[in-house]
PDB file of N, CA and C in Angstrom:
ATOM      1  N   UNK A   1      -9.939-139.145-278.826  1.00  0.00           N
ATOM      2  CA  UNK A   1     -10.819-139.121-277.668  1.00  0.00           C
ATOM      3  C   UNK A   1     -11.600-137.811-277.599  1.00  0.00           C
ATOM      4  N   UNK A   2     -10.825-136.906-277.794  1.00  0.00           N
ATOM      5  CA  UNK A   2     -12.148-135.261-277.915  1.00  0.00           C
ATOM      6  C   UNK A   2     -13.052-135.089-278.952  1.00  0.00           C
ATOM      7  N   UNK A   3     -12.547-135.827-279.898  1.00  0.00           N
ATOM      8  CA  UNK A   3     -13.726-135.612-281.516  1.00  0.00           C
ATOM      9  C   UNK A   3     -14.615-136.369-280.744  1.00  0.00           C
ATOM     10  N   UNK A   4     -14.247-137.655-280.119  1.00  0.00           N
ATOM     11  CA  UNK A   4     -15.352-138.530-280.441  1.00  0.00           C
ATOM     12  C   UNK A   4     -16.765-137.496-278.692  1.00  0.00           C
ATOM     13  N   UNK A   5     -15.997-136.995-277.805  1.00  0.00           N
ATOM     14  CA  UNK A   5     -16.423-136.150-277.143  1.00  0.00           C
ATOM     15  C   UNK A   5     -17.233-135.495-277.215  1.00  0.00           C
ATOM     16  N   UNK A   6     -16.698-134.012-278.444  1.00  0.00           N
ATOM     17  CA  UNK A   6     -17.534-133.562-279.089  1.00  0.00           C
ATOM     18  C   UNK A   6     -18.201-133.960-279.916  1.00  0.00           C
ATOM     19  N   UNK A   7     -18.205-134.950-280.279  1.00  0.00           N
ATOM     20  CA  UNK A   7     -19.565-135.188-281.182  1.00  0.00           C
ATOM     21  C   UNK A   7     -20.723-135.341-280.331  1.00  0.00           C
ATOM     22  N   UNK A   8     -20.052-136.493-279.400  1.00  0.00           N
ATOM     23  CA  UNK A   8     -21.346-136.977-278.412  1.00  0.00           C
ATOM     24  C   UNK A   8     -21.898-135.803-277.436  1.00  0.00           C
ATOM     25  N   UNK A   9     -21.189-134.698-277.291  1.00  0.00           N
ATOM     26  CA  UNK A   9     -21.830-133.626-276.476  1.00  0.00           C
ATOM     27  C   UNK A   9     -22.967-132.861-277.383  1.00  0.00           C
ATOM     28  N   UNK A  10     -21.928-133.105-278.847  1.00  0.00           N
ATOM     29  CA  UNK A  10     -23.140-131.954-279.770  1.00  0.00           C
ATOM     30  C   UNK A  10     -24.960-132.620-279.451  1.00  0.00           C
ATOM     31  N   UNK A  11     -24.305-134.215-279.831  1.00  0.00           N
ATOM     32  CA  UNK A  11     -25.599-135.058-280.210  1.00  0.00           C
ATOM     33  C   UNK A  11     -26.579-134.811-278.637  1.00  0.00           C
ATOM     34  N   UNK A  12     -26.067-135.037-278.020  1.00  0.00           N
ATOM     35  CA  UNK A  12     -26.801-134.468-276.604  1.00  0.00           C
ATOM     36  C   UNK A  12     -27.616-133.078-276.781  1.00  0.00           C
ATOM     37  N   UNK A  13     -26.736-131.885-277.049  1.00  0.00           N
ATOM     38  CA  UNK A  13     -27.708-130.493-277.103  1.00  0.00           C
ATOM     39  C   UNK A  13     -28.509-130.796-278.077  1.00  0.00           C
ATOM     40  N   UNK A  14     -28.395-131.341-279.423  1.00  0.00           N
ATOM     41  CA  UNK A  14     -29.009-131.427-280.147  1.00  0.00           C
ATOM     42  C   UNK A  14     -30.789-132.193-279.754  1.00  0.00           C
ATOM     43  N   UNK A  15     -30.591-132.917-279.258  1.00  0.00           N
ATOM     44  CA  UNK A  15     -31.260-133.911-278.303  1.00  0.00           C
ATOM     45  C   UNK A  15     -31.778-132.732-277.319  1.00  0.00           C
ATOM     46  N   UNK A  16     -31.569-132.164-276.612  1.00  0.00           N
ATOM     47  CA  UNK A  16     -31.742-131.710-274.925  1.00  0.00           C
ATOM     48  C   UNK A  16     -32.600-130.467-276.155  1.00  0.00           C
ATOM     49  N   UNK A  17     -32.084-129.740-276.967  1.00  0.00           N
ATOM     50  CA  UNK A  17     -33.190-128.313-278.011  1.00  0.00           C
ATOM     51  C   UNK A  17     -34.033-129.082-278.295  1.00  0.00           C
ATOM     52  N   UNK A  18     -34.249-130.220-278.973  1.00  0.00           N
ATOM     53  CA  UNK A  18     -35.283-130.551-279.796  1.00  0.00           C
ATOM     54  C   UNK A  18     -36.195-130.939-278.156  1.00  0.00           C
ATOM     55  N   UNK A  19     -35.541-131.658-277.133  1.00  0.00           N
ATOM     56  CA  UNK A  19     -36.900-132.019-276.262  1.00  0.00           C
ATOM     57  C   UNK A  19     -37.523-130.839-275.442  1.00  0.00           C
ATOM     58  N   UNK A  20     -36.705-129.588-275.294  1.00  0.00           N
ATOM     59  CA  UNK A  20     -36.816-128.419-274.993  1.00  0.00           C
ATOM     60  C   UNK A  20     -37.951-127.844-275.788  1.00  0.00           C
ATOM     61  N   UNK A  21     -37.743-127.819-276.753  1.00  0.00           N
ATOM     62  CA  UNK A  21     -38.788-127.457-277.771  1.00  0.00           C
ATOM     63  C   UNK A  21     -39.914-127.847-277.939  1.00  0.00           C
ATOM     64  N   UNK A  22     -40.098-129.742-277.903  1.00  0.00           N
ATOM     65  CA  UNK A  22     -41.138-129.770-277.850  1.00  0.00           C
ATOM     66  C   UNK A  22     -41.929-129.543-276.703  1.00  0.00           C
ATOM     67  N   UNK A  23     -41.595-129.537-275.635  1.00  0.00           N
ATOM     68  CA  UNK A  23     -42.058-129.100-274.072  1.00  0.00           C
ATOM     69  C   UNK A  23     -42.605-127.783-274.540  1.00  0.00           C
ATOM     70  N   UNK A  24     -41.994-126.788-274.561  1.00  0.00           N
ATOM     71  CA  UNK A  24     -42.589-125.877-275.118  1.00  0.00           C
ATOM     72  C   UNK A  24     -43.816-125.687-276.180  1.00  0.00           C
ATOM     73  N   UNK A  25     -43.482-126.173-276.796  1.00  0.00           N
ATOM     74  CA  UNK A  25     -44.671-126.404-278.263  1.00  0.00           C
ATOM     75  C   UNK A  25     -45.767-127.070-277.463  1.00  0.00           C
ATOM     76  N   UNK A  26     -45.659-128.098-276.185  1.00  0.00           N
ATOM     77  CA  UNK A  26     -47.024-128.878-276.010  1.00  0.00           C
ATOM     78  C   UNK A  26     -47.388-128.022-274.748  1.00  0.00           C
ATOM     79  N   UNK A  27     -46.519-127.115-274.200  1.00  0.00           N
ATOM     80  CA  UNK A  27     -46.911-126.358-273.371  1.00  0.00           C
ATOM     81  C   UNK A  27     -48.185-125.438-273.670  1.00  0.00           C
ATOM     82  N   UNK A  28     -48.044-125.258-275.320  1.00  0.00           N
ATOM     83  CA  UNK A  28     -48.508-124.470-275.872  1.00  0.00           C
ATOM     84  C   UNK A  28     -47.683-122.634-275.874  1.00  0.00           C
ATOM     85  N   UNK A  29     -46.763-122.801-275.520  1.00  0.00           N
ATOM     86  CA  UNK A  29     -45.749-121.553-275.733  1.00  0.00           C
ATOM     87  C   UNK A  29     -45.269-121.494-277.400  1.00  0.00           C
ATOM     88  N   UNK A  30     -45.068-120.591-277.629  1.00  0.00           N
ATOM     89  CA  UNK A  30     -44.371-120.587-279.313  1.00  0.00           C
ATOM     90  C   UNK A  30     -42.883-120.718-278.897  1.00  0.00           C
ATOM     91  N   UNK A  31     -42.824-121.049-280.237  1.00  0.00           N
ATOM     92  CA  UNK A  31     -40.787-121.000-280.338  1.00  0.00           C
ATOM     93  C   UNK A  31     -40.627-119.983-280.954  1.00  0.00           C
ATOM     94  N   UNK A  32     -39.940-119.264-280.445  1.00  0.00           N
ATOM     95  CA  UNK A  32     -39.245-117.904-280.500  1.00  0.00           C
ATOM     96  C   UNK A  32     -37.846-118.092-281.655  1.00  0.00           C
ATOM     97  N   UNK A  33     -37.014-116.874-282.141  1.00  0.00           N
ATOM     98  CA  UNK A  33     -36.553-116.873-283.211  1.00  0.00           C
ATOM     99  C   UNK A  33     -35.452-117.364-282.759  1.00  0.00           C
ATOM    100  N   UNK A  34     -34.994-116.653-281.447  1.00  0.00           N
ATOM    101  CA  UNK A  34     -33.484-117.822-280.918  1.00  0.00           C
ATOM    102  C   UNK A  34     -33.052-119.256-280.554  1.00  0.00           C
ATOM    103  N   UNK A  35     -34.374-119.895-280.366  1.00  0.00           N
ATOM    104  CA  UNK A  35     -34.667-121.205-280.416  1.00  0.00           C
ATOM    105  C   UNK A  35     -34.510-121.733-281.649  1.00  0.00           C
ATOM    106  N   UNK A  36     -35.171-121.327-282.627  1.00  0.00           N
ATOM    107  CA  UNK A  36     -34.494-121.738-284.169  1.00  0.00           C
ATOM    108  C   UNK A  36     -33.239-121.341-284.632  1.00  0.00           C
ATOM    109  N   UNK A  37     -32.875-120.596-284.025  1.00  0.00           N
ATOM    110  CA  UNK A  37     -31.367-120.222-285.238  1.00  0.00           C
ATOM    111  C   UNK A  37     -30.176-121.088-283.737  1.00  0.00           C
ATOM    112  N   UNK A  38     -30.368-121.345-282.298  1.00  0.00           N
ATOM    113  CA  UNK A  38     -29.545-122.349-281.735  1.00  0.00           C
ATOM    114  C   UNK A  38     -29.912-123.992-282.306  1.00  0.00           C
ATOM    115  N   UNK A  39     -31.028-124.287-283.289  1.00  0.00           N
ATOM    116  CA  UNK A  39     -31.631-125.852-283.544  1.00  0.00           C
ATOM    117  C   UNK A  39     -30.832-125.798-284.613  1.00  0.00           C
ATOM    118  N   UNK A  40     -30.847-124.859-285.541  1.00  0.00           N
ATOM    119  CA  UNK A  40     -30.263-124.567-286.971  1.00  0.00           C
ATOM    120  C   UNK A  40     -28.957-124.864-286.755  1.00  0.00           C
ATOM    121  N   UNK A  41     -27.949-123.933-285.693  1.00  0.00           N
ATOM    122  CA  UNK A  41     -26.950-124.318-285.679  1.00  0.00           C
ATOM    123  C   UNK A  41     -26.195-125.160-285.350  1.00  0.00           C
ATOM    124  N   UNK A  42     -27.044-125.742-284.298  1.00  0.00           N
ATOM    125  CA  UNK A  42     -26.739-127.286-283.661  1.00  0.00           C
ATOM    126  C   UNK A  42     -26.596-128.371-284.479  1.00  0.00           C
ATOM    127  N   UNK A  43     -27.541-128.412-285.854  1.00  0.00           N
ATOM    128  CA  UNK A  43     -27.746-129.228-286.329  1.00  0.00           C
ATOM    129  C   UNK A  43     -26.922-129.401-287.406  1.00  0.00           C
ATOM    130  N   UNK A  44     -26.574-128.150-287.967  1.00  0.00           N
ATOM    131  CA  UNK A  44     -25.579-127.629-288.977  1.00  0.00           C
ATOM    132  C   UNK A  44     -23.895-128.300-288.649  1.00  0.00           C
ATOM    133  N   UNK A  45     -23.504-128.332-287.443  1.00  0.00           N
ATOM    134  CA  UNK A  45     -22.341-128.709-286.484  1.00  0.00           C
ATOM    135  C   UNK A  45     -22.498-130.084-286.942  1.00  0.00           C
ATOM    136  N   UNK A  46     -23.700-130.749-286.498  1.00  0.00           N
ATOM    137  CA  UNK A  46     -23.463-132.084-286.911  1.00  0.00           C
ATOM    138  C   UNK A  46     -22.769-132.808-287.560  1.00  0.00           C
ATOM    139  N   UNK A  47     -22.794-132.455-288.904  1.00  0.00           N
ATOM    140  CA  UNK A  47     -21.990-133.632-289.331  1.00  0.00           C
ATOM    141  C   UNK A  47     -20.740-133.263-289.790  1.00  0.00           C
ATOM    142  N   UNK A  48     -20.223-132.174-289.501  1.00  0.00           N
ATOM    143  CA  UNK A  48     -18.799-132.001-289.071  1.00  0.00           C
ATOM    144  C   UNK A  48     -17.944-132.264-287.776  1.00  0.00           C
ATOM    145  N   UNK A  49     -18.822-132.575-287.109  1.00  0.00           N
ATOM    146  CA  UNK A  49     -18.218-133.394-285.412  1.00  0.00           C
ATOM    147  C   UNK A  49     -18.407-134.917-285.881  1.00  0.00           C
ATOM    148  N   UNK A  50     -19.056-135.605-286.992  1.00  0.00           N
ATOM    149  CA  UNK A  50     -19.644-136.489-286.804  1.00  0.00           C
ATOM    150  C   UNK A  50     -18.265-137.300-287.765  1.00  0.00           C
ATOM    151  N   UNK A  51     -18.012-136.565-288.596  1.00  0.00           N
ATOM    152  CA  UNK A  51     -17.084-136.754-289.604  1.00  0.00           C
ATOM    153  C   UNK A  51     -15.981-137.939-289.190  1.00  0.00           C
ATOM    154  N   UNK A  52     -16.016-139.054-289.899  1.00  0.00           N
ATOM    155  CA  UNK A  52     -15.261-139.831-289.765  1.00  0.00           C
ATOM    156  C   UNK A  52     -15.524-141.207-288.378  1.00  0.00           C
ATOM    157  N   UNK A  53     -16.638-140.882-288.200  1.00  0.00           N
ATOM    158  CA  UNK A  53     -17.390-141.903-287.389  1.00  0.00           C
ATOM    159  C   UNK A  53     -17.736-142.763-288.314  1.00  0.00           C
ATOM    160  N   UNK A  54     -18.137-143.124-289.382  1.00  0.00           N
ATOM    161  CA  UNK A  54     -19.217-143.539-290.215  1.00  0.00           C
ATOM    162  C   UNK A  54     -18.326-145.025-291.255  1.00  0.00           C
ATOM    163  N   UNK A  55     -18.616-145.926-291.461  1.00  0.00           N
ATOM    164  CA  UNK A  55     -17.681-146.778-292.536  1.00  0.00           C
ATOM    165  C   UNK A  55     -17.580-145.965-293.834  1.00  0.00           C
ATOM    166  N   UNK A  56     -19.178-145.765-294.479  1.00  0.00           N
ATOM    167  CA  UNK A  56     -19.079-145.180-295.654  1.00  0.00           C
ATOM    168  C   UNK A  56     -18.307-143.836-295.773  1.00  0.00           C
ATOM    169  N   UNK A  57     -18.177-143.070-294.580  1.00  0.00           N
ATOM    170  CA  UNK A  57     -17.478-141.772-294.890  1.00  0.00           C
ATOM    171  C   UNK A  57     -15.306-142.242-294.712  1.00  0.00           C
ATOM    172  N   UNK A  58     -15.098-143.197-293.900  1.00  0.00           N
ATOM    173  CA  UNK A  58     -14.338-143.557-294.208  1.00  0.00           C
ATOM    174  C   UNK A  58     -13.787-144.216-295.395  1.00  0.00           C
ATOM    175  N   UNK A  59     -14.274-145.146-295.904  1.00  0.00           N
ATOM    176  CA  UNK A  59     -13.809-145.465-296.983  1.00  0.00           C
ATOM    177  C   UNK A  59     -14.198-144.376-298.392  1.00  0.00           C
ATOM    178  N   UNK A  60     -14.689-143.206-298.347  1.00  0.00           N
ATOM    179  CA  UNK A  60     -14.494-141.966-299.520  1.00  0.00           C
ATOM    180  C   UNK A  60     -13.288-141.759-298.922  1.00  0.00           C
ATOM    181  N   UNK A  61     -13.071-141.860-298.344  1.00  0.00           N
ATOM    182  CA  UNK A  61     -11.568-140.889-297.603  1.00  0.00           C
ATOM    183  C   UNK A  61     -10.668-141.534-297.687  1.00  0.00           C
ATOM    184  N   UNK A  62     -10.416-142.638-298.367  1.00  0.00           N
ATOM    185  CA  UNK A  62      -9.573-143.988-298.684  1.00  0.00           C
ATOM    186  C   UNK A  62      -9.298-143.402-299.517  1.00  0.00           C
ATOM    187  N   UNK A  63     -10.757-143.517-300.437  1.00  0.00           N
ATOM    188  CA  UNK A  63     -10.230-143.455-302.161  1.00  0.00           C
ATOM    189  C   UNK A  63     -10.283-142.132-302.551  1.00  0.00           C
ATOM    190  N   UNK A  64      -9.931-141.043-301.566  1.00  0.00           N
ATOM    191  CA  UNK A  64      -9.921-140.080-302.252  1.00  0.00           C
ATOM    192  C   UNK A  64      -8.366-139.578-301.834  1.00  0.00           C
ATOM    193  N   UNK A  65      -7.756-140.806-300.682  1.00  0.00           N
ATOM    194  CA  UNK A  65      -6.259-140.560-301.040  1.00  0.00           C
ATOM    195  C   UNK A  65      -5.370-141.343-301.618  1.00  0.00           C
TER     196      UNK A  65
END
């Protein structure tokens, strides 16, 4: 119940920066350097929260025991 939590919270910020961003961008404001390195890392998280949601990533994990 918490993996599946955190995943869905990551996928949210991940979601909530990118629409943040573009608001900004059509605001015509620039994106600043901390805005990229929180998108970078958000996104990076991904598919280690995501891990084991997936059929295909389950079944490598079959045959790799």
């Amino acid at each position: 119940m918490m993996k599946k939590l955190v995943a869905y919270g990551n996928i949210c910020l991940v979601l909530a920066c990118v629409g943040y961003g573009t608001k900004l961008f059509l605001d015509g404001d620039s994106l600043d350097r901390e805005y990229w390195v929180t998108l970078v890392a958000l996104v990076a998280l991904l598919p280690m929260t995501l891990a084991g949601y997936f059929p295909w990533r389950k079944s490598e994990q079959a045959e790799e025991e």
